[in-house]
Protein backbone atom coordinates (compact mmCIF):
# COMPACT_ATOMS: atom_id res chain seq x y z
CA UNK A 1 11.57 127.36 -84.61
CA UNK A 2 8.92 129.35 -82.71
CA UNK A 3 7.74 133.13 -83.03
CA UNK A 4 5.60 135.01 -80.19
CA UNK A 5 2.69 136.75 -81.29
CA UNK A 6 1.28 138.79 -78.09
CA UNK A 7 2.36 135.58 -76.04
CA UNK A 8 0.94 132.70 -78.56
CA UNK A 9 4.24 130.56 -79.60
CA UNK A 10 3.58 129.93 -82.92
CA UNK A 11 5.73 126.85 -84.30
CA UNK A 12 7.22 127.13 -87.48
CA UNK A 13 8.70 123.37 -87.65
CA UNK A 14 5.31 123.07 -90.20
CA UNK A 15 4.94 125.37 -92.23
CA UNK A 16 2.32 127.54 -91.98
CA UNK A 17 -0.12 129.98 -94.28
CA UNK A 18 -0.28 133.92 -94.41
CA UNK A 19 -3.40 135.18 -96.05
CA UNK A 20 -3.28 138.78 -98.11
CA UNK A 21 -5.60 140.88 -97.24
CA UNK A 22 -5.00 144.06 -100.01
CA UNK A 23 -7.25 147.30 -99.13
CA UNK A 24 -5.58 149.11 -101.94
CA UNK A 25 -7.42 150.08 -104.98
CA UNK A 26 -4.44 148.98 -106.99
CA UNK A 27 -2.78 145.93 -106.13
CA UNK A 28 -1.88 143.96 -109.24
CA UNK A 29 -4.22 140.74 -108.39
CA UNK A 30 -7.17 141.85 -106.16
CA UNK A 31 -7.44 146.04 -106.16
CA UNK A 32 -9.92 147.20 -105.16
CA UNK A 33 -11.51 144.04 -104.33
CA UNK A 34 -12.75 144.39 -101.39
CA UNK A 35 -15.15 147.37 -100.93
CA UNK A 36 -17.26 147.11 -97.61
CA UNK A 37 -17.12 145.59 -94.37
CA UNK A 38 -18.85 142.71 -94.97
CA UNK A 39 -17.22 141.88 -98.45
CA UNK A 40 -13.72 142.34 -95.89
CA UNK A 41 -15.07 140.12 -92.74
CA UNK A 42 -16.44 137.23 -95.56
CA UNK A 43 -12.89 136.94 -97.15
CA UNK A 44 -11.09 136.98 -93.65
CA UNK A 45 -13.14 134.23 -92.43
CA UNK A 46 -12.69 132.61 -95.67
CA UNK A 47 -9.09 132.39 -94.86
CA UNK A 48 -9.51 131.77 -91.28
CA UNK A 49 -11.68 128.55 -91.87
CA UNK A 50 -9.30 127.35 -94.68
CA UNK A 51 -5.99 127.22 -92.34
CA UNK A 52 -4.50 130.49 -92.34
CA UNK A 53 -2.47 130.97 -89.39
CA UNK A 54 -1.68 134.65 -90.45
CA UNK A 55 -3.74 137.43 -92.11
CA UNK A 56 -1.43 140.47 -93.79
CA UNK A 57 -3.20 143.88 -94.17
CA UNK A 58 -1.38 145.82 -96.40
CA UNK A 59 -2.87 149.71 -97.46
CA UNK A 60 0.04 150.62 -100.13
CA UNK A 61 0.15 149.50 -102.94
CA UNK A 62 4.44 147.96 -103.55
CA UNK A 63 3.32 146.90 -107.26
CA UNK A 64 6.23 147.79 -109.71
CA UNK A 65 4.72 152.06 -110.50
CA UNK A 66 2.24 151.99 -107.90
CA UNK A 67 1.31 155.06 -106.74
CA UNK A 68 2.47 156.78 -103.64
CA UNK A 69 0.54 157.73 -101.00
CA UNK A 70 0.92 159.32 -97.81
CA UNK A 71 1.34 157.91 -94.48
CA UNK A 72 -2.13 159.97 -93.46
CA UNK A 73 -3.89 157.77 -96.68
CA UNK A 74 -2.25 154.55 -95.61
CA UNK A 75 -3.44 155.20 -91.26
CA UNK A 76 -6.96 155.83 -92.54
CA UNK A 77 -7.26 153.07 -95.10
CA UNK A 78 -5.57 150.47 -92.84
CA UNK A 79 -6.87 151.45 -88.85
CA UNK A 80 -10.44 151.11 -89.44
CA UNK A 81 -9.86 147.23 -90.64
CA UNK A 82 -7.69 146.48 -87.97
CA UNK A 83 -10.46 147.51 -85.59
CA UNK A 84 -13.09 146.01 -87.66
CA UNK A 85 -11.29 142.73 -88.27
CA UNK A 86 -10.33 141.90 -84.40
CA UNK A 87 -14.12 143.26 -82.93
CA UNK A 88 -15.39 139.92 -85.46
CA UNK A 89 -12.23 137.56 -84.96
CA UNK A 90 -10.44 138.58 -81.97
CA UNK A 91 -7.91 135.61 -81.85
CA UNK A 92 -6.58 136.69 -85.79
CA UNK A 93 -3.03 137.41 -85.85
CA UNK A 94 -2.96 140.20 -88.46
CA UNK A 95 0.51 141.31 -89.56
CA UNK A 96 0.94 145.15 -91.19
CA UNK A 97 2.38 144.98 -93.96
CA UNK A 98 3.89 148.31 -93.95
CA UNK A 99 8.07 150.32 -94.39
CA UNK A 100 6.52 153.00 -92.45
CA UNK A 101 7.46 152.93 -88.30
CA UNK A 102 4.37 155.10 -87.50
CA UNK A 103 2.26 152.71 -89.46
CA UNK A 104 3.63 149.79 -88.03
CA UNK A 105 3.09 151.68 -84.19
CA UNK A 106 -0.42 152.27 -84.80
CA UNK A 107 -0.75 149.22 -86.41
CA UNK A 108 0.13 147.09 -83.45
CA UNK A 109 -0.76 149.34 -80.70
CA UNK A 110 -4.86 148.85 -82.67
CA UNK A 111 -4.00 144.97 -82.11
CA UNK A 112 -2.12 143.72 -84.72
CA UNK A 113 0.75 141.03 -83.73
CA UNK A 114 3.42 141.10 -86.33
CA UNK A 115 5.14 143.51 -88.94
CA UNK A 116 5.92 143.14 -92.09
CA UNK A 117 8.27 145.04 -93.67
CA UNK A 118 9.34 145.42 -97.98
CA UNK A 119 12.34 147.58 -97.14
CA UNK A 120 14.03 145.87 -93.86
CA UNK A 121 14.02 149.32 -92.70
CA UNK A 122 15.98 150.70 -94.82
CA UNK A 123 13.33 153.33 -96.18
CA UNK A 124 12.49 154.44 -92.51
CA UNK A 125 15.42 154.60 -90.50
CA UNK A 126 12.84 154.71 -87.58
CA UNK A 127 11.22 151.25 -88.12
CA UNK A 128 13.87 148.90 -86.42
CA UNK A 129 13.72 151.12 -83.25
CA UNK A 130 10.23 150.67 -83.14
CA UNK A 131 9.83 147.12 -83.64
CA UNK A 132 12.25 146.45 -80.80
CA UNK A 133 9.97 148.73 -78.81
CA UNK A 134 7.07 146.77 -79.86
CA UNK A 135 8.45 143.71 -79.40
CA UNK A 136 6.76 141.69 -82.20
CA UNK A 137 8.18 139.49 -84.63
CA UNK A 138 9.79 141.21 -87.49
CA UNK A 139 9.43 139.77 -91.43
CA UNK A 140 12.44 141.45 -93.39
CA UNK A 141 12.18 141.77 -96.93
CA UNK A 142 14.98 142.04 -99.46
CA UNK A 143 14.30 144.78 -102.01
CA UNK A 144 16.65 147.47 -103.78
CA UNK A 145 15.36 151.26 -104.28
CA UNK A 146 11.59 151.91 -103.32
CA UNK A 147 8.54 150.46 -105.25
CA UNK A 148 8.65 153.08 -107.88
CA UNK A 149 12.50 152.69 -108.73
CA UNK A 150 13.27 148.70 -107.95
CA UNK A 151 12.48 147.46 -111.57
CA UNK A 152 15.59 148.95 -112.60
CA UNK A 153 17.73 147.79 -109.82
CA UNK A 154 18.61 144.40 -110.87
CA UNK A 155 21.63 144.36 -111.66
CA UNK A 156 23.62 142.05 -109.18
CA UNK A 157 27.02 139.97 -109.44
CA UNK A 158 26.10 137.44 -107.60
CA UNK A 159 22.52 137.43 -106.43
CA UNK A 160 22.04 134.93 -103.94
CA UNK A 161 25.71 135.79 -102.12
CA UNK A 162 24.32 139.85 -102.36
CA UNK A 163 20.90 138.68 -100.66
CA UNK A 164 22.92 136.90 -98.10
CA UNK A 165 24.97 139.30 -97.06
CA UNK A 166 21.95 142.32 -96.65
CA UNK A 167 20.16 139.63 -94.97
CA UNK A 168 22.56 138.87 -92.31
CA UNK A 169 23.78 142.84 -92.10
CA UNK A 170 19.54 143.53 -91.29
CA UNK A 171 19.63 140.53 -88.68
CA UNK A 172 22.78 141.92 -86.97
CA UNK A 173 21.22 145.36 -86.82
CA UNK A 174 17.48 144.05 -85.60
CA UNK A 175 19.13 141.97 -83.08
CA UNK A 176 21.68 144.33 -81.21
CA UNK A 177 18.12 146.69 -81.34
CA UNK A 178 16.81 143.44 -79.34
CA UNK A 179 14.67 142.07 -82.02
CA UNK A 180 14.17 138.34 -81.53
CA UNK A 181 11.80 137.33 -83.81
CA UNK A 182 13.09 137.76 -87.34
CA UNK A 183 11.77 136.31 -90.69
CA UNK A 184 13.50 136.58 -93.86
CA UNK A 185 11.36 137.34 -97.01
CA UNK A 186 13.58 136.74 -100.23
CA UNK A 187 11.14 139.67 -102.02
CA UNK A 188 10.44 137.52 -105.16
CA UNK A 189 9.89 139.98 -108.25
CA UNK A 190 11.32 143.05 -106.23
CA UNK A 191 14.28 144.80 -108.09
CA UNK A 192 14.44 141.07 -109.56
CA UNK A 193 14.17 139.74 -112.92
CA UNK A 194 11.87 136.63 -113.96
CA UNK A 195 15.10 134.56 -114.14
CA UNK A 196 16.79 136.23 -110.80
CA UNK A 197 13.64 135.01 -109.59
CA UNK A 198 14.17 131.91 -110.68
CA UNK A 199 17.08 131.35 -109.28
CA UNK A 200 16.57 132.42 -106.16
CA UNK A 201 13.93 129.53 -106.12
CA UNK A 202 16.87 127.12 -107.35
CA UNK A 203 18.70 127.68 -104.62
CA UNK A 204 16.26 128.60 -101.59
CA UNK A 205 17.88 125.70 -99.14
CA UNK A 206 20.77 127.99 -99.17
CA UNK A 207 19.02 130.99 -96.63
CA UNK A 208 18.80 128.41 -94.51
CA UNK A 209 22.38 129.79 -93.37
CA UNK A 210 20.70 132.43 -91.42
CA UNK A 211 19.15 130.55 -89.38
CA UNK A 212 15.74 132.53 -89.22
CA UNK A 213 12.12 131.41 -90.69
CA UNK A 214 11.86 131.76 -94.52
CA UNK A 215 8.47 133.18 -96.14
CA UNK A 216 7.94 133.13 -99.63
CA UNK A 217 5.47 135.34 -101.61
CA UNK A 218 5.12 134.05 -105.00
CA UNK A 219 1.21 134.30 -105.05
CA UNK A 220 0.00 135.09 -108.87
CA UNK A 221 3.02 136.82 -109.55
CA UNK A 222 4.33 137.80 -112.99
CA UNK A 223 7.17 135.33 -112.82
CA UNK A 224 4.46 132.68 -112.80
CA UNK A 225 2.07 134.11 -115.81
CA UNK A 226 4.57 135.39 -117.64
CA UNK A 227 6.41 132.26 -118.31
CA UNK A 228 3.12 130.33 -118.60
CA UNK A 229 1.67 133.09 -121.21
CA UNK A 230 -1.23 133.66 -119.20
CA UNK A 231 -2.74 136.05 -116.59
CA UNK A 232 -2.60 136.46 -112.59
CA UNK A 233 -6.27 135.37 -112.59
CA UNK A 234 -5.20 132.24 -114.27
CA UNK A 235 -2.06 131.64 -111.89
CA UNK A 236 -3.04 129.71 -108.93
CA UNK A 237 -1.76 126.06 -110.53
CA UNK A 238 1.57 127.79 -111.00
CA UNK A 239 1.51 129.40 -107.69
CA UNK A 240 0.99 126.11 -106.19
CA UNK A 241 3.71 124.44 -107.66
CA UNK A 242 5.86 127.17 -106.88
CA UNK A 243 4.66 126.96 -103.03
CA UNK A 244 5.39 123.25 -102.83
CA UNK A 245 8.97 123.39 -104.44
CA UNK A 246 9.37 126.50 -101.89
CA UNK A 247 8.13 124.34 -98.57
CA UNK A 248 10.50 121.53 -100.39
CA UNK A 249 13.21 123.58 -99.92
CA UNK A 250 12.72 125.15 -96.13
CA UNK A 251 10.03 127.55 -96.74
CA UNK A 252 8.15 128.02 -93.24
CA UNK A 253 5.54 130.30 -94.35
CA UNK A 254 3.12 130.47 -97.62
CA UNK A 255 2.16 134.26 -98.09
CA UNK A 256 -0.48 133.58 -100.79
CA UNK A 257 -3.81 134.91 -102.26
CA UNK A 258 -5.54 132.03 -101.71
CA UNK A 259 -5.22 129.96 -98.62
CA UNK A 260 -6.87 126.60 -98.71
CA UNK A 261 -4.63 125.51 -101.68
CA UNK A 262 -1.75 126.48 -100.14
CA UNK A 263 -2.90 124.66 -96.95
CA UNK A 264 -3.13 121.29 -98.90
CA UNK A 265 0.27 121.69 -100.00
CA UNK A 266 1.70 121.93 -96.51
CA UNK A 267 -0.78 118.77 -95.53
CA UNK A 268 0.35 116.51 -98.28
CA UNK A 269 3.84 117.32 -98.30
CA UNK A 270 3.88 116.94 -94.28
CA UNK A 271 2.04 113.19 -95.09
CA UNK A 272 4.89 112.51 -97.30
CA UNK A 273 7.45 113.04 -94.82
CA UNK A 274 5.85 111.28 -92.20
């Protein structure tokens, strides 16, 4: 399984590592964390050097009662580190993590390769239109309501069969739009419970059915400190044995917080299999 980012084929048969990049003030692990250009260029090389194959900007916030912001506040936060990011590191493939289609436009037209995307367009009925335009590979995440409204949108008969079916009702719509390059994002903790969650982990082989590249973003999240009783600053063991059931079970990419753990998982699990 390959993608094309601005004519690099990047294989997917090993799994590979997307690195977060947050410039949001209130993301629920690392707001605000990043406040200056160098503090910004330091923790993308950090990633870079460690393995990461992909770096995802995101500039809104998609934490459960996040605020909203416009699509003005999201351009001006997000722009300026594309710019600054490819003048430093020109060969990064930076993905925009974005459900906006003018957002995702600007983003790519500035140099970014890929888009990533927490509503599968379904909260801009602009964005699938727009990707086929762009021709770039496509992540699709599953997600009910918007940020502020998904916590109560879990109710489900039949989660994994539900997920299935939007997934392959997205794919049919990005492909007759001529999108080739799709990746499925099962949206752990997004109109989910900790146990949906959980389950959805259980029985991850199963979206192999689609037939498209899996990611999985369980960095730090609260279905990993919650059960353990502790905090997302003390989640990366949990996150890491998350991310190595996940790549045991057909995961292709790691979308993680920190990227040389999540590296060493792919490397020891691919020594194992060889």
């Amino acid at each position: 399984m390959t993608i094309n980012c601005k004519g690099k084929l990047i294989d997917l048969s090993t799994s590979k590592v997307m690195g977060i990049l947050n410039l949001t003030p209130d993301s629920f692990y690392d707001g605000g964390k990043f406040k200056n250009e160098s503090e910004i260029l330091s923790q993308v090389y950090i990633m870079l050097k460690a393995g990461a194959t992909f770096i995802d900007l995101g500039a809104y916030s998609s934490r459960p009662d996040a605020n909203h912001i416009s699509e003005e506040e999201e351009l001006k936060r997000l722009l300026p580190i594309v710019t600054l990011i490819l003048k430093e590191f020109p060969e990064a493939l930076l993905s925009i993590d974005t459900f906006r289609s003018q957002v995702a436009k600007q983003g790519i037209e500035a140099g970014a390769s890929l888009i990533n995307d927490i509503s599968a367009g379904l909260l801009d009925e602009k964005m699938l239109e727009t990707v086929a335009k762009l021709q770039v590979p496509y992540i699709m995440m599953h997600m009910k309501g918007t940020p502020q409204t998904m916590q109560q949108e879990t109710n489900y008969k039949n989660i994994i069969k539900e997920m299935l079916f939007y997934f392959s009702e997205r794919i049919a719509k990005a492909k007759a739009l001529g999108i080739m390059d799709v990746i499925v994002d099962p949206g752990f903790g997004f109109s989910k419970t900790r146990e949906q969650n959980f389950e959805i982990l259980k029985q991850l082989e199963l979206f192999k059915l689609l037939e498209k590249p899996v990611l999985i973003g369980v960095s730090r999240k609260s279905m990993i400190y919650k059960t353990l009783e502790n905090t997302a600053q003390e989640a990366l063991n949990g996150t890491t044995v998350l991310n190595t059931i996940a790549l045991q079970k057909g995961a292709s990419i790691l979308r993680v917080h920190d990227v040389k753990e999540a590296v060493e998982c792919i490397r020891l699990l691919e020594q194992l299999k060889s």
